[in-house]
Protein backbone atom coordinates (compact mmCIF):
# COMPACT_ATOMS: atom_id res chain seq x y z
CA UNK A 1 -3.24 12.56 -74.26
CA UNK A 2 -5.74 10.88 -72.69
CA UNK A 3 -4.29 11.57 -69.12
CA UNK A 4 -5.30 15.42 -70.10
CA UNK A 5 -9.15 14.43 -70.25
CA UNK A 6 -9.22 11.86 -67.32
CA UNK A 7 -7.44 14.23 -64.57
CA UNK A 8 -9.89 16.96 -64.73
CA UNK A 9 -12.80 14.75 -64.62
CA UNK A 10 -11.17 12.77 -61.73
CA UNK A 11 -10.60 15.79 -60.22
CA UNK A 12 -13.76 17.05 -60.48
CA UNK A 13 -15.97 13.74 -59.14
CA UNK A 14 -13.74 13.48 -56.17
CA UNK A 15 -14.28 17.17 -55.06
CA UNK A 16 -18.23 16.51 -55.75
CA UNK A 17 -17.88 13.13 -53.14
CA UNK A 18 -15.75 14.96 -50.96
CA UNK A 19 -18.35 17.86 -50.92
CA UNK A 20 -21.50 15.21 -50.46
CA UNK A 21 -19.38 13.48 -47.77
CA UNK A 22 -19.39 17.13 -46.10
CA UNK A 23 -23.03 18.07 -46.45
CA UNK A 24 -25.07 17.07 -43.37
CA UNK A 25 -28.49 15.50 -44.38
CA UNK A 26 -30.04 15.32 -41.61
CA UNK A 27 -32.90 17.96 -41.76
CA UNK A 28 -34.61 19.80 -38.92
CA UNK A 29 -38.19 17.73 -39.08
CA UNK A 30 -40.28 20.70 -38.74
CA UNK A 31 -38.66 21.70 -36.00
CA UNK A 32 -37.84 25.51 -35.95
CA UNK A 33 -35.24 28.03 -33.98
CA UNK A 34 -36.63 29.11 -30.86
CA UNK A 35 -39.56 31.58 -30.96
CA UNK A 36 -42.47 33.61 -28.93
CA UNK A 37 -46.40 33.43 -29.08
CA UNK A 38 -48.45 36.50 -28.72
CA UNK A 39 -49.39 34.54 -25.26
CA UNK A 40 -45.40 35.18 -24.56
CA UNK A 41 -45.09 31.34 -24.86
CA UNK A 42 -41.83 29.94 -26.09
CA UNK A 43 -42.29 27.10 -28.68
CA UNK A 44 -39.76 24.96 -30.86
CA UNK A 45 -42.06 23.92 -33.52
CA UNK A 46 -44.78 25.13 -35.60
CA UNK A 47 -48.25 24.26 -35.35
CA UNK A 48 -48.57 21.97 -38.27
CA UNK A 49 -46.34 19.50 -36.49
CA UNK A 50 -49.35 18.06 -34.63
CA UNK A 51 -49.44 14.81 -36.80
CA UNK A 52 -46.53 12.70 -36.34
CA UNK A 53 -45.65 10.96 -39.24
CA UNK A 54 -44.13 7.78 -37.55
C-alpha cells in the first residue's frame, strides 16, 4: 500500500531535480540583446550599468 503513495512522490521530486538540473542560472547581468541609439550607435547594455557592482 504504501508503495502506491511513495512512487508518485518519488516520481514527482526526481522530475523537479531533473528540471532544476536543466534550468540555466546564469542570468544576463544587465546585459541586453543588441540594440540602436537615436545617434545610430549600437550598444549591448543599458545605461544603468555604469556602476559595477564588483
Amino acid at each position: 500500500m504504501e508503495v502506491y503513495i511513495l512512487i508518485p512522490i518519488m516520481w514527482i521530486v526526481m522530475s523537479a531535480i531533473y528540471m532544476l538540473l536543466l534550468k540555466n542560472f546564469e542570468g544576463t547581468k544587465g546585459i541586453t540583446s543588441e540594440y540602436q541609439t537615436k545617434d545610430g550607435i549600437k550598444r549591448t547594455a543599458k545605461k544603468d550599468r555604469e556602476n559595477f557592482i564588483v
